[in-house]
N, C-alpha and C. Protein backbone atom coordinates (compact mmCIF):
# COMPACT_ATOMS: atom_id res chain seq x y z
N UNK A 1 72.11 128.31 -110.35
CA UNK A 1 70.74 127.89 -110.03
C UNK A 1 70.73 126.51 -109.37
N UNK A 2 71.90 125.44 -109.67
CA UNK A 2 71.45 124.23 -109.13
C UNK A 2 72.57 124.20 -108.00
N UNK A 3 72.99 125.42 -107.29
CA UNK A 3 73.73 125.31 -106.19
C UNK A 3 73.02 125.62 -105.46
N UNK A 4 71.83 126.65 -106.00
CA UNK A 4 70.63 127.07 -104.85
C UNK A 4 70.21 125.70 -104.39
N UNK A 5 69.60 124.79 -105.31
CA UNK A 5 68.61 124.07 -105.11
C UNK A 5 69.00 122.77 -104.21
N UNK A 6 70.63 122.58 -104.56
CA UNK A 6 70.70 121.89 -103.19
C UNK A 6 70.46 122.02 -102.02
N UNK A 7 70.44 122.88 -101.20
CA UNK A 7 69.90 122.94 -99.92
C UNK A 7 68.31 122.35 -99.80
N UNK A 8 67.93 122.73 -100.84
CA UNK A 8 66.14 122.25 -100.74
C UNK A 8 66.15 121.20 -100.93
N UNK A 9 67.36 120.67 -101.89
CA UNK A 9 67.20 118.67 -101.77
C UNK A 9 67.32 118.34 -100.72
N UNK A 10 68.19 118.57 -99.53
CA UNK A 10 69.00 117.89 -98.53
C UNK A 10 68.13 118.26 -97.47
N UNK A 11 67.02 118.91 -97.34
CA UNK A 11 66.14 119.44 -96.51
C UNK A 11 65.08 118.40 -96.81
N UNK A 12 64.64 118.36 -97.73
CA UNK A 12 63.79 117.73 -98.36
C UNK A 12 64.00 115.95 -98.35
N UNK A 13 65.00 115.68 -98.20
CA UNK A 13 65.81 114.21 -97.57
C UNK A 13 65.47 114.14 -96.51
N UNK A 14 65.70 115.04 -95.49
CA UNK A 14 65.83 114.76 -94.47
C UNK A 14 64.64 114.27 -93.88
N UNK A 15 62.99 115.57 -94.45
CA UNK A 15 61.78 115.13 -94.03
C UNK A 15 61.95 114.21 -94.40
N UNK A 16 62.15 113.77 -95.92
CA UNK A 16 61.53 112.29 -95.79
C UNK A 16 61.77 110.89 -95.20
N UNK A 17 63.38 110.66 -94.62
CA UNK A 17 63.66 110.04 -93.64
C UNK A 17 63.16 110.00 -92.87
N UNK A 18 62.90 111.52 -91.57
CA UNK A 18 62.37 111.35 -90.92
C UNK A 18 60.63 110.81 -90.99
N UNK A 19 59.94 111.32 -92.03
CA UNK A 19 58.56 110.62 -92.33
C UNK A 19 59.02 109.33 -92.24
N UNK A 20 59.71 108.68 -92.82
CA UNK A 20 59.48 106.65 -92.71
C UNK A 20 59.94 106.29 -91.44
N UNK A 21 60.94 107.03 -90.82
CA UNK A 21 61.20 106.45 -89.98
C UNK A 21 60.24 106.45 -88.94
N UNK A 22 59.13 107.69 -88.72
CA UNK A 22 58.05 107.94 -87.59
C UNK A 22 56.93 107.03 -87.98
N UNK A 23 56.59 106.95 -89.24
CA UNK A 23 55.81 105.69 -90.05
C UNK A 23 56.01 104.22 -89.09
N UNK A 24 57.48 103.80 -89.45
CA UNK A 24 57.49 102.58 -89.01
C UNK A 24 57.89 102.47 -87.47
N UNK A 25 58.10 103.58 -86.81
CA UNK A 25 58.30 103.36 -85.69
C UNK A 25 56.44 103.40 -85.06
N UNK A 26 55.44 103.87 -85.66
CA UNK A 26 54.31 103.57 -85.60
C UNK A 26 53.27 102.45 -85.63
N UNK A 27 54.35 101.67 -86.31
CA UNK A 27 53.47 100.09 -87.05
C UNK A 27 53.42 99.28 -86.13
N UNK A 28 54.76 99.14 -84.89
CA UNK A 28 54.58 98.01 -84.14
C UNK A 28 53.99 98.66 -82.73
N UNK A 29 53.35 99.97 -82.33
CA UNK A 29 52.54 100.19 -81.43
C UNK A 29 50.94 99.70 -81.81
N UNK A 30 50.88 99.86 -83.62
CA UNK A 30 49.44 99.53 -83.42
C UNK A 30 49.34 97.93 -84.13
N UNK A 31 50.20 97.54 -84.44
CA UNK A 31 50.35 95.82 -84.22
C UNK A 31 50.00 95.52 -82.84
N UNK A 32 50.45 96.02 -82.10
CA UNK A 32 50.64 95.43 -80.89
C UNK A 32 49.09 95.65 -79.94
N UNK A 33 48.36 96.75 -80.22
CA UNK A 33 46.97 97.58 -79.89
C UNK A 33 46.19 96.22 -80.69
N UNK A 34 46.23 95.67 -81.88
CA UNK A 34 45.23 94.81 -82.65
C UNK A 34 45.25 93.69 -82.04
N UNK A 35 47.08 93.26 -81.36
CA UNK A 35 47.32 91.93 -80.70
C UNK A 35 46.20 91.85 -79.43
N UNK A 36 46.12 92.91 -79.14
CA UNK A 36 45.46 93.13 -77.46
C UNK A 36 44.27 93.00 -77.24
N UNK A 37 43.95 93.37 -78.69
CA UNK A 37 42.03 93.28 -78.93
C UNK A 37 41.62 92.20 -78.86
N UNK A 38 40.63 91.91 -77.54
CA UNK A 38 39.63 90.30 -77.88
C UNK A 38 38.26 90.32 -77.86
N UNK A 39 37.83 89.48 -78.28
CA UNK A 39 35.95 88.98 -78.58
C UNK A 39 36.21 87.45 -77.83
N UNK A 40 34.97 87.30 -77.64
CA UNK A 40 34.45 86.34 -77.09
C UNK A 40 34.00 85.23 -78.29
N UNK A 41 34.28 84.22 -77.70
CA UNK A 41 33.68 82.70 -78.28
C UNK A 41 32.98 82.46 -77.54
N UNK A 42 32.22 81.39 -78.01
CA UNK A 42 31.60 80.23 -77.55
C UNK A 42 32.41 78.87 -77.37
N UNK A 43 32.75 78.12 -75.88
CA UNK A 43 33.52 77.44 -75.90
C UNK A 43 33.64 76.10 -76.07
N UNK A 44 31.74 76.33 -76.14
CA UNK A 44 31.17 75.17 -76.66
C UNK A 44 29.64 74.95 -77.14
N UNK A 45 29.11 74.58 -77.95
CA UNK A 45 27.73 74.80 -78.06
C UNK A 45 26.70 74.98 -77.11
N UNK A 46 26.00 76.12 -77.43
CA UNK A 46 25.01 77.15 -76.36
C UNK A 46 23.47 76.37 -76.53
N UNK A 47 22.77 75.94 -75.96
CA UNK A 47 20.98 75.76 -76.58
C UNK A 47 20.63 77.72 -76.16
N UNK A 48 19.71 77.61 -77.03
CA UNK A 48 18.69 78.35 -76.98
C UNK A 48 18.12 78.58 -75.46
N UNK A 49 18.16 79.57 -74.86
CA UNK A 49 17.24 79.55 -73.75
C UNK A 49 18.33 79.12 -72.19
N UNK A 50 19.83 78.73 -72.84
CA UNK A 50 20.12 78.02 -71.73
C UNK A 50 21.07 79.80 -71.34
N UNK A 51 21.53 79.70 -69.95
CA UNK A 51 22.29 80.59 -69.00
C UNK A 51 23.61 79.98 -69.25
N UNK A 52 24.65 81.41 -69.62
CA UNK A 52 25.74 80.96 -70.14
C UNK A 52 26.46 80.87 -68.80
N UNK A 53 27.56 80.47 -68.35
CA UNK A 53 28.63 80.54 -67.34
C UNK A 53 29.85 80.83 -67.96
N UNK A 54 30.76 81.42 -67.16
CA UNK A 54 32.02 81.31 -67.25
C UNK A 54 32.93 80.07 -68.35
N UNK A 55 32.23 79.02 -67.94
CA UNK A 55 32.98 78.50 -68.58
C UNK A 55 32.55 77.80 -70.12
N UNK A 56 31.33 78.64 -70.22
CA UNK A 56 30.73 78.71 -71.84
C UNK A 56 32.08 79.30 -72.55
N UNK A 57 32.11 80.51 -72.70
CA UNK A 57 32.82 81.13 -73.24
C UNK A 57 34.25 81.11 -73.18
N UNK A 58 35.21 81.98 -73.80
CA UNK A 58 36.69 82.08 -73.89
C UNK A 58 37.10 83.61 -74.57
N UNK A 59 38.04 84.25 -74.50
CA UNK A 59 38.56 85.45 -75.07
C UNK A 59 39.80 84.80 -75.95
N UNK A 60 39.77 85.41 -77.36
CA UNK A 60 40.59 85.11 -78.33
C UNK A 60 40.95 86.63 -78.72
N UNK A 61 41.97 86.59 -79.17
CA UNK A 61 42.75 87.54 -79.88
C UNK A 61 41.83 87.92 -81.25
N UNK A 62 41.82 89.44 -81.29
CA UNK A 62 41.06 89.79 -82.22
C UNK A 62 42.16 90.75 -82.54
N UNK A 63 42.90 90.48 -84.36
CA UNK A 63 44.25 91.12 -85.00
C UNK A 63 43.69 91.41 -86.52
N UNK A 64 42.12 91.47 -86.75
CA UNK A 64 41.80 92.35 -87.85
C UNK A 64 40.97 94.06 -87.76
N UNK A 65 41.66 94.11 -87.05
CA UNK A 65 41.49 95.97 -86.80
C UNK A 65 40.48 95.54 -85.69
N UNK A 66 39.49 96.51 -85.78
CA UNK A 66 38.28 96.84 -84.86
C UNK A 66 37.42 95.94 -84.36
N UNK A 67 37.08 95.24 -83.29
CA UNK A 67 36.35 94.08 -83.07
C UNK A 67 34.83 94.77 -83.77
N UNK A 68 33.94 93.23 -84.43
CA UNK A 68 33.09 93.76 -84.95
C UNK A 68 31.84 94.36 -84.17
N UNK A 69 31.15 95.29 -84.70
CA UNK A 69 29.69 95.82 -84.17
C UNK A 69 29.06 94.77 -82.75
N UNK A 70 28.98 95.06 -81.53
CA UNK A 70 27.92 94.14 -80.68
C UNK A 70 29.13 92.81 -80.02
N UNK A 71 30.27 92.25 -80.54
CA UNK A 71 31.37 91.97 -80.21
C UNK A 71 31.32 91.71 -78.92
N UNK A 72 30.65 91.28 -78.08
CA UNK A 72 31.82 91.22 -76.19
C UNK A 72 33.32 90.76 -76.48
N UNK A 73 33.42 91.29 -75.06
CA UNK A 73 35.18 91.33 -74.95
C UNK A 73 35.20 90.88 -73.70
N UNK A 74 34.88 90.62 -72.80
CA UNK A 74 34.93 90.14 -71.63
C UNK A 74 34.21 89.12 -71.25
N UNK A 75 34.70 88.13 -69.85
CA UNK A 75 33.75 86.76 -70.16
C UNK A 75 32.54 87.79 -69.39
N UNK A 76 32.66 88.41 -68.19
CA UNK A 76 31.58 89.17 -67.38
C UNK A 76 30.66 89.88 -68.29
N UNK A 77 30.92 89.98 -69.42
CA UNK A 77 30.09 90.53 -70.30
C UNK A 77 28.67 89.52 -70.43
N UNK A 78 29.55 88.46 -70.40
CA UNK A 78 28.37 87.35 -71.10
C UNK A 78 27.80 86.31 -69.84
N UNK A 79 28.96 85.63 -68.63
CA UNK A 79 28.30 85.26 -67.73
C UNK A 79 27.05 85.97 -67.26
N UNK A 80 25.93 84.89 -67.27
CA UNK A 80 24.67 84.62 -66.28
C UNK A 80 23.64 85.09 -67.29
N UNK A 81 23.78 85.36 -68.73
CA UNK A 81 23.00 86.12 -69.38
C UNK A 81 22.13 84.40 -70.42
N UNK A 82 21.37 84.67 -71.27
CA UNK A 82 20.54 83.76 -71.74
C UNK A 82 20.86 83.84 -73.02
N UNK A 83 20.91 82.61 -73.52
CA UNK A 83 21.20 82.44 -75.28
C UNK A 83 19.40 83.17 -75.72
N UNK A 84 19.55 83.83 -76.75
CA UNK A 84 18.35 83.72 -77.37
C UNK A 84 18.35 83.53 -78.72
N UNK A 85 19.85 82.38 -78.83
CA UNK A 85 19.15 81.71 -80.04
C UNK A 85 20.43 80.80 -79.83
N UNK A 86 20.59 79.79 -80.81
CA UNK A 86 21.30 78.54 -80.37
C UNK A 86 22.65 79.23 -80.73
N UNK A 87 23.76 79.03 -79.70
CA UNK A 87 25.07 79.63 -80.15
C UNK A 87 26.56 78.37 -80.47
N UNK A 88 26.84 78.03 -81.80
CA UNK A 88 27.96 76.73 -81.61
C UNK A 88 29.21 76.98 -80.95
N UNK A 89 30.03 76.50 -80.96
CA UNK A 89 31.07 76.36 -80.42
C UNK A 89 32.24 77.03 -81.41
N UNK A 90 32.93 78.05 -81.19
CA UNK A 90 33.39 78.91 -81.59
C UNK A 90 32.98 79.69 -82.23
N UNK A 91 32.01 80.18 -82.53
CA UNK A 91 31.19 80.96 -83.05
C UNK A 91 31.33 82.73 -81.90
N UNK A 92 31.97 83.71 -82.56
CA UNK A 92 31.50 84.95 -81.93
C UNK A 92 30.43 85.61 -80.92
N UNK A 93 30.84 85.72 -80.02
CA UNK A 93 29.28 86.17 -79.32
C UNK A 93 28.86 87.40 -79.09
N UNK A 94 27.63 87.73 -79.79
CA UNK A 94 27.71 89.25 -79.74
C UNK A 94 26.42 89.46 -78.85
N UNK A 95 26.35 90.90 -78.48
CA UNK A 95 25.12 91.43 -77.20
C UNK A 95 23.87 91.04 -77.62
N UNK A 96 23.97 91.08 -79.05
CA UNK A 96 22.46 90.59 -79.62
C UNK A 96 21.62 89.41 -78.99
N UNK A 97 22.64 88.37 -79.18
CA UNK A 97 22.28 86.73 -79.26
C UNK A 97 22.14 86.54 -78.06
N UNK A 98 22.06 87.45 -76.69
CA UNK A 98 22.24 87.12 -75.65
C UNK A 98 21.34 88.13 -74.95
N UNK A 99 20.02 87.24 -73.39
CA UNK A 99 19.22 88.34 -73.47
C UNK A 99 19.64 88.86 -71.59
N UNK A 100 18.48 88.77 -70.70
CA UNK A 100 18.91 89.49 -69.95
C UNK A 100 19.49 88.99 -68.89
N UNK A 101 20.72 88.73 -67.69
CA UNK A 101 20.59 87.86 -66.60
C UNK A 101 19.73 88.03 -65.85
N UNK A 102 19.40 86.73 -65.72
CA UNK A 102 18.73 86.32 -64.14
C UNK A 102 17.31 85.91 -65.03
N UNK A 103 17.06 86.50 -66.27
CA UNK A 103 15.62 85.99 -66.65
C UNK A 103 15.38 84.66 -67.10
N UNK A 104 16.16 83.91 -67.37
CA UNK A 104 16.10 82.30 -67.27
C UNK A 104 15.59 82.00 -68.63
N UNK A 105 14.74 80.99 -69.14
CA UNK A 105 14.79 80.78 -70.44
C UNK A 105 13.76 81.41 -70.93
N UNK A 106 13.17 82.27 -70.69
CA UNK A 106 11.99 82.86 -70.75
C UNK A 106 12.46 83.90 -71.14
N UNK A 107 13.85 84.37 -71.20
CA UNK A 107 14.01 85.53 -72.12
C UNK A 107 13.93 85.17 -73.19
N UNK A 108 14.33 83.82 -73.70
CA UNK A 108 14.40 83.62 -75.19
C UNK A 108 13.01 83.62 -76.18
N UNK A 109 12.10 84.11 -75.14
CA UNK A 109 10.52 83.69 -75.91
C UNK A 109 10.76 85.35 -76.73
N UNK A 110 10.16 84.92 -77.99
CA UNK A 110 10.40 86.40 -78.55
C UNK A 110 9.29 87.40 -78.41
N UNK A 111 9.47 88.40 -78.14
CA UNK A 111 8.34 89.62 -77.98
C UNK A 111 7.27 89.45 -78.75
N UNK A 112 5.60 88.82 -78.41
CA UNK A 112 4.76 88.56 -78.83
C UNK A 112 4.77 87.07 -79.08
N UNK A 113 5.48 86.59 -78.81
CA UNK A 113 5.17 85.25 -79.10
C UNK A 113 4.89 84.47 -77.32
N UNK A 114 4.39 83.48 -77.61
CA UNK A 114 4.12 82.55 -76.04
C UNK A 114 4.77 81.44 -76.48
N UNK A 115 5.11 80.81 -75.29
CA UNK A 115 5.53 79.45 -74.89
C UNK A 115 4.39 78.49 -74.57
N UNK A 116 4.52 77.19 -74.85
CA UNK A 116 3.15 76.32 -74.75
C UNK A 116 3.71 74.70 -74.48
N UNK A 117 3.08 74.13 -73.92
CA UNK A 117 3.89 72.95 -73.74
C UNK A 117 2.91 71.61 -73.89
N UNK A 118 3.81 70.68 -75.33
CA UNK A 118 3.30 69.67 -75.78
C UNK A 118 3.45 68.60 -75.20
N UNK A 119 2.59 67.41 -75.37
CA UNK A 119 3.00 66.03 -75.28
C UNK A 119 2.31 65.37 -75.98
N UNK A 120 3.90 64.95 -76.99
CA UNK A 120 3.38 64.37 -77.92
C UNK A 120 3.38 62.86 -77.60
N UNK A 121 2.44 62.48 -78.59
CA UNK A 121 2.25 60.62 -78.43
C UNK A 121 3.03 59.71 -79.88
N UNK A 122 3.76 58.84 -79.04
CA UNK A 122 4.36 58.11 -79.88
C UNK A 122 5.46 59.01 -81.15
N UNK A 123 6.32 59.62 -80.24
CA UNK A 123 6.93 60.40 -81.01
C UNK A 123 8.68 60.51 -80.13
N UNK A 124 8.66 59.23 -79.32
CA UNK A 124 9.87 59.57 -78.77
C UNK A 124 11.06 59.11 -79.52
N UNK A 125 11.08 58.92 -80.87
CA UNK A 125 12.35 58.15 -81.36
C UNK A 125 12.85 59.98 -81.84
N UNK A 126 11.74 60.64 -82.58
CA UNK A 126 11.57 62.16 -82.81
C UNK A 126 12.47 62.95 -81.66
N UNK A 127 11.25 62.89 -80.60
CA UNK A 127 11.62 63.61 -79.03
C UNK A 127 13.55 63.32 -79.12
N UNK A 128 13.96 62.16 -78.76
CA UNK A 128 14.85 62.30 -78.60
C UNK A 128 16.61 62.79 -79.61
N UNK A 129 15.83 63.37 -80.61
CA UNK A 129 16.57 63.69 -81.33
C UNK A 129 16.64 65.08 -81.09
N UNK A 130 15.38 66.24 -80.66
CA UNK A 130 15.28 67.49 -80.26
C UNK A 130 15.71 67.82 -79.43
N UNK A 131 16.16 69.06 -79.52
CA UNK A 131 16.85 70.22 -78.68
C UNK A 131 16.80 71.45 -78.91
N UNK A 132 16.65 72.22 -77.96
CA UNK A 132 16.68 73.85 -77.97
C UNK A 132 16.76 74.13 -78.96
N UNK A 133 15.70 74.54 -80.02
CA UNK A 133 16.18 75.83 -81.62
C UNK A 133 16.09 74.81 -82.41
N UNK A 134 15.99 73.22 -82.22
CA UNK A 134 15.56 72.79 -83.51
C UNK A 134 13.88 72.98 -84.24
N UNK A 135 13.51 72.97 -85.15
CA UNK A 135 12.45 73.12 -85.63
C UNK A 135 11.53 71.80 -86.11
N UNK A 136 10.25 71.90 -85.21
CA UNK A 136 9.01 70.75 -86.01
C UNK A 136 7.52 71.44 -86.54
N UNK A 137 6.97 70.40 -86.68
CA UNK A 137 5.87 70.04 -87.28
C UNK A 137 5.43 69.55 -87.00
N UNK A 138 3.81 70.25 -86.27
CA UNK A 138 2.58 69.84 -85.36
C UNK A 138 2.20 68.94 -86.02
N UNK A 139 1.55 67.62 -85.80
CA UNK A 139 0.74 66.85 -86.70
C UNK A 139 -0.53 66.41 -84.91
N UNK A 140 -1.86 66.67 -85.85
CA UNK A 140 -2.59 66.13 -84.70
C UNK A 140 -3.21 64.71 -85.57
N UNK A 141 -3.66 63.81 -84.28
CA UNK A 141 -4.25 62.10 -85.05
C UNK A 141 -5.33 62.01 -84.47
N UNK A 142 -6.22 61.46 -85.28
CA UNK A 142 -7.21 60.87 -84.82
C UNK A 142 -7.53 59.54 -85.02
N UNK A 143 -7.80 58.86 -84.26
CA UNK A 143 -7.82 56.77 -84.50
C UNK A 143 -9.21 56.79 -84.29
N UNK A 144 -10.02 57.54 -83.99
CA UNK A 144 -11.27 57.37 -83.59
C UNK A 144 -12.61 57.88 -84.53
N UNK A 145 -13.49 57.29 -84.53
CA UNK A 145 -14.40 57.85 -85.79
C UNK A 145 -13.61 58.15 -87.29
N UNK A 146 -13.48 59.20 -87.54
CA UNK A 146 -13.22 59.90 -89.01
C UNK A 146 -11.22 59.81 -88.31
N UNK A 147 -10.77 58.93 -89.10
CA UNK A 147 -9.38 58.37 -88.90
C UNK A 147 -8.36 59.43 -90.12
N UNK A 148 -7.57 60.49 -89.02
CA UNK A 148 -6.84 61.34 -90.17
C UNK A 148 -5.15 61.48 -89.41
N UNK A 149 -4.92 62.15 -90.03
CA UNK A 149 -3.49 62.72 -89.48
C UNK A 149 -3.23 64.37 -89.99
N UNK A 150 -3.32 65.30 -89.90
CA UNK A 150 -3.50 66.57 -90.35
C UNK A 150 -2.43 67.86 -89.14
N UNK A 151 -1.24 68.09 -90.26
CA UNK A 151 -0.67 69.19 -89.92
C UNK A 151 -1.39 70.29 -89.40
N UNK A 152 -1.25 70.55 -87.90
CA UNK A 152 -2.01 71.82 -87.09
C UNK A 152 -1.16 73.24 -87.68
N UNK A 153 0.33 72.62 -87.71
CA UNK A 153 1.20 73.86 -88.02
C UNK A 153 2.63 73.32 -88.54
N UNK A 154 3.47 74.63 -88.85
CA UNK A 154 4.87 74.10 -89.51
C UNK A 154 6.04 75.16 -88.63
N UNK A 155 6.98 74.51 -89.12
CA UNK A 155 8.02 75.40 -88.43
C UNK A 155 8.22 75.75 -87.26
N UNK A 156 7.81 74.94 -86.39
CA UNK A 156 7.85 75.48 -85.18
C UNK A 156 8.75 75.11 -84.13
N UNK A 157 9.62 76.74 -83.35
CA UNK A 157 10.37 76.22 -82.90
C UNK A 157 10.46 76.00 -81.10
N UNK A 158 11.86 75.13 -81.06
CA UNK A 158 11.74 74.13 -79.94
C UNK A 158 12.45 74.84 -78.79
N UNK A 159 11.80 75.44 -77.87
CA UNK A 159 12.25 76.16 -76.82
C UNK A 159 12.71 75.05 -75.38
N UNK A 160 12.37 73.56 -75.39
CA UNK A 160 12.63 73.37 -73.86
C UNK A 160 12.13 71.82 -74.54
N UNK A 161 12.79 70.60 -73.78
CA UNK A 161 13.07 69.18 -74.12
C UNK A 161 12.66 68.69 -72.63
N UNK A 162 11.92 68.37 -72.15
CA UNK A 162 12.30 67.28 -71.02
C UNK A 162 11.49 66.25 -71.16
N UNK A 163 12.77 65.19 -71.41
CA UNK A 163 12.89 63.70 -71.73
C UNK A 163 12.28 62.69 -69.96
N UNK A 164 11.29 62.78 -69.74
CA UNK A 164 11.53 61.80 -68.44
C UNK A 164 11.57 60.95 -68.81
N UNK A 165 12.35 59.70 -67.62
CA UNK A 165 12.04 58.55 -67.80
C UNK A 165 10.79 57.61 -67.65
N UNK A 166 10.62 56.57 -68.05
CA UNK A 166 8.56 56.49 -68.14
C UNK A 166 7.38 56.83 -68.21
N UNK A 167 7.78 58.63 -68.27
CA UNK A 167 6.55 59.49 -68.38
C UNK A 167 6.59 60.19 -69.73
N UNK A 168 5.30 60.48 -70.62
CA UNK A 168 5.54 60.92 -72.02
C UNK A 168 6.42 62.33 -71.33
N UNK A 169 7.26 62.56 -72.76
CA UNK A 169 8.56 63.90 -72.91
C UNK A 169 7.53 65.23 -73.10
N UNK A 170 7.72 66.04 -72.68
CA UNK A 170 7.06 67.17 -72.34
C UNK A 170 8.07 68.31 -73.92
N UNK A 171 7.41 68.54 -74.55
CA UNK A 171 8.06 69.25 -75.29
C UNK A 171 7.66 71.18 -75.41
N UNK A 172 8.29 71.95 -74.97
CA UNK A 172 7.95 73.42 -75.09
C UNK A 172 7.82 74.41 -76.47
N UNK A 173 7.04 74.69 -77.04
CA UNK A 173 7.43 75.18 -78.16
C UNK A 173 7.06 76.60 -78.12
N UNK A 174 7.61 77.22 -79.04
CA UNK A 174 7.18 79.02 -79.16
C UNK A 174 6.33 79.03 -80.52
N UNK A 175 5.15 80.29 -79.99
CA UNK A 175 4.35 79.89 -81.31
C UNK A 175 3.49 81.41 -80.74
N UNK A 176 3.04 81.72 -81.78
CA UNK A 176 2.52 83.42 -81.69
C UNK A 176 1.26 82.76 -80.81
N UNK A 177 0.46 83.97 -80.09
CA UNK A 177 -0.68 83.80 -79.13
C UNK A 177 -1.94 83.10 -79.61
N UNK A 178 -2.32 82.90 -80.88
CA UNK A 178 -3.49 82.32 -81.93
C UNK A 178 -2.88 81.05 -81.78
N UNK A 179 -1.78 80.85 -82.53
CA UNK A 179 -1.49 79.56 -82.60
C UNK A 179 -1.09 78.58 -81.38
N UNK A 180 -0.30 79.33 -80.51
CA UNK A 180 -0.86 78.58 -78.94
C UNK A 180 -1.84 78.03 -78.56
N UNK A 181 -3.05 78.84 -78.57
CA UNK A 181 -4.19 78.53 -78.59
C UNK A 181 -4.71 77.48 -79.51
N UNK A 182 -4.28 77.28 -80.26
CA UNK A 182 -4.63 75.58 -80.79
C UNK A 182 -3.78 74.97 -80.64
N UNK A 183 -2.94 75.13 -80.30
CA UNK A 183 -1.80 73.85 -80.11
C UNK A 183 -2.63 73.72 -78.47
N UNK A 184 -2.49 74.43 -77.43
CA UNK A 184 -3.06 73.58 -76.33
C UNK A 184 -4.70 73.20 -76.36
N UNK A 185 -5.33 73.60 -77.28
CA UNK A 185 -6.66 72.79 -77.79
C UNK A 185 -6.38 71.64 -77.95
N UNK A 186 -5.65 71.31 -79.02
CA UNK A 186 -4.99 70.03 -79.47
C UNK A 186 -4.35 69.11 -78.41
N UNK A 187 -3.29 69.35 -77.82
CA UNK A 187 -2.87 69.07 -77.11
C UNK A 187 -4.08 68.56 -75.86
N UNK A 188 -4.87 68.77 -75.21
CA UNK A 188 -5.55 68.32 -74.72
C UNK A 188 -6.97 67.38 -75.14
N UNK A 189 -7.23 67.79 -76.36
CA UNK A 189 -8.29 66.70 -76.90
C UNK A 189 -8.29 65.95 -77.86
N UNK A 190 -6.67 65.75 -78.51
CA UNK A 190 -6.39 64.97 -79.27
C UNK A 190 -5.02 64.34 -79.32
N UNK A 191 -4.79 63.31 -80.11
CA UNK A 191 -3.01 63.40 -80.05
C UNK A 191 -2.48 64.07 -81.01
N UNK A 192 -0.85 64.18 -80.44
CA UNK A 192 -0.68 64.98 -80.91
C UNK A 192 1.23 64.18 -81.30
N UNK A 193 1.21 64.41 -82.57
CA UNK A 193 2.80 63.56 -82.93
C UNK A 193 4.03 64.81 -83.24
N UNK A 194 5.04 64.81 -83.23
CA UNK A 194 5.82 65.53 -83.66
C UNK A 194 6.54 65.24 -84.88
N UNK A 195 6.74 66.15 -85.54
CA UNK A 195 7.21 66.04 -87.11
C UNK A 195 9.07 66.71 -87.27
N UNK A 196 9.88 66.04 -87.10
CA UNK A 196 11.32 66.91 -87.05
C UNK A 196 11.82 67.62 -88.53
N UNK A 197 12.20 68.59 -88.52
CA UNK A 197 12.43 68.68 -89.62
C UNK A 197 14.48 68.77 -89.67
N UNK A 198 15.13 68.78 -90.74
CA UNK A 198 16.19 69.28 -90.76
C UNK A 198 16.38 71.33 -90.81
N UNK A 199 17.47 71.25 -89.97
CA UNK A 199 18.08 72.29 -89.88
C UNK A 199 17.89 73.54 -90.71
N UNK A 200 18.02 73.02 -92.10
CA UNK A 200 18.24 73.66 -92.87
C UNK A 200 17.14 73.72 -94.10
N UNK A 201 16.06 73.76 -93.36
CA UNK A 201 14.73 73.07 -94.32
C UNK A 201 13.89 74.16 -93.64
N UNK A 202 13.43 74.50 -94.27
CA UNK A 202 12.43 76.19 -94.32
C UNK A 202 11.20 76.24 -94.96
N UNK A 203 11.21 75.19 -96.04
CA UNK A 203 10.42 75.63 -96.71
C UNK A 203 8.71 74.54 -96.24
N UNK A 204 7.79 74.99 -97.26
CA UNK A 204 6.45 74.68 -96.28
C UNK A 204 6.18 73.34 -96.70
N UNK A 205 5.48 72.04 -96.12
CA UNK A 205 5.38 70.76 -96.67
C UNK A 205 4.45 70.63 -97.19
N UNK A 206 2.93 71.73 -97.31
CA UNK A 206 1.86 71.81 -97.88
C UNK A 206 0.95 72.34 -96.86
N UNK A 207 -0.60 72.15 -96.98
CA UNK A 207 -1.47 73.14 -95.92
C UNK A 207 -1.78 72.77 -95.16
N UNK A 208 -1.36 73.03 -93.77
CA UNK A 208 -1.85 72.71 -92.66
C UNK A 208 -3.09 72.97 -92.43
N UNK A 209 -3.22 72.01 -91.48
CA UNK A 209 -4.50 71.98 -91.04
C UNK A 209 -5.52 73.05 -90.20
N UNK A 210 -6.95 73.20 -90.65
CA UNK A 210 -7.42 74.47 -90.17
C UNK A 210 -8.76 74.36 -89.12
């Protein structure tokens, strides 16, 4: 009985040699397939709203399996297209965060929302701290008669900066179609200050003004 069964061992060797050996002769084709895979960076911090170029971006080696969901892989993927939301510097760039070429910063306004453009008074130490995607806080003033200072709104974010020299800074903000509408009320019949907030600050400072 165990003279039969040798043949079935030595058969049975053999697959299994051959199994490891087709195994590992497998490992360094798809090592080499993961080496090949790239995504896109950011090659340096993106604003909000701005048109990426060529030389925004970079292709890095992507060696954990599958590049992720939305992923570009090519810089042509991403040249001439629009941040629509602030992108840092090495940070992944995926199809999402990026809207259409040629539409300029006006893709970044989000569906239903408008763009509106402030000038605020006595707020340039503020002004010059803002940029694309940071977030403020409307405050309108009054020095005249009934003397107040009263939050119009909160959270609101900063689509477009231009700093002139000697002329008040023109600030752009995005704000749903209602609230536009009082911000350029405001904006024209009263002053109007800017409130910066940090980055990472969300939450509400109390009730704005109605």
């Amino acid at each position: 009985m165990k003279r039969n069964l040798l043949p079935l061992f030595g058969i049975a060797l053999v697959a299994a040699v051959a199994a490891t050996g087709a195994f590992y002769a497998l490992l360094p084709a798809g090592g080499a397939a993961a080496a090949h895979a790239t995504v896109l960076v950011a090659a340096r911090d993106v604003a909000l709203g701005a048109t990426l170029s060529a030389e925004d971006v970079r292709a890095e080696a992507w060696t954990q399996g599958a590049p992720p969901e939305g992923a570009l892989r090519l810089v042509s993927e991403a040249a001439g297209r629009v941040a629509l939301r602030p992108i840092s510097a090495g940070e992944m760039v995926r199809a999402g965060s990026l809207g259409t070429a040629g539409a300029g910063a006006l893709a970044a306004i989000p569906p239903g929302f408008r763009a509106v453009s402030l000038h605020p008074v006595d707020s340039q130490g503020v002004v010059a701290m803002l940029q694309p995607g940071s977030h403020v806080d409307v405050q309108v003033v009054s020095v005249r008669g009934e003397v107040y200072a009263r939050r119009l709104l909160e959270e609101v974010e900063v689509l477009q900066v231009q700093k002139g020299e000697g002329q008040r800074a023109v600030v752009t903000v995005i704000a749903r179609p209602e609230d536009a509408d009082r911000l350029s009320l405001a904006d024209a019949l009263q002053q109007i200050r800017l409130l910066a907030r940090n980055p990472g600050d969300r939450a509400p400072g109390g009730r704005p003004a109605r």
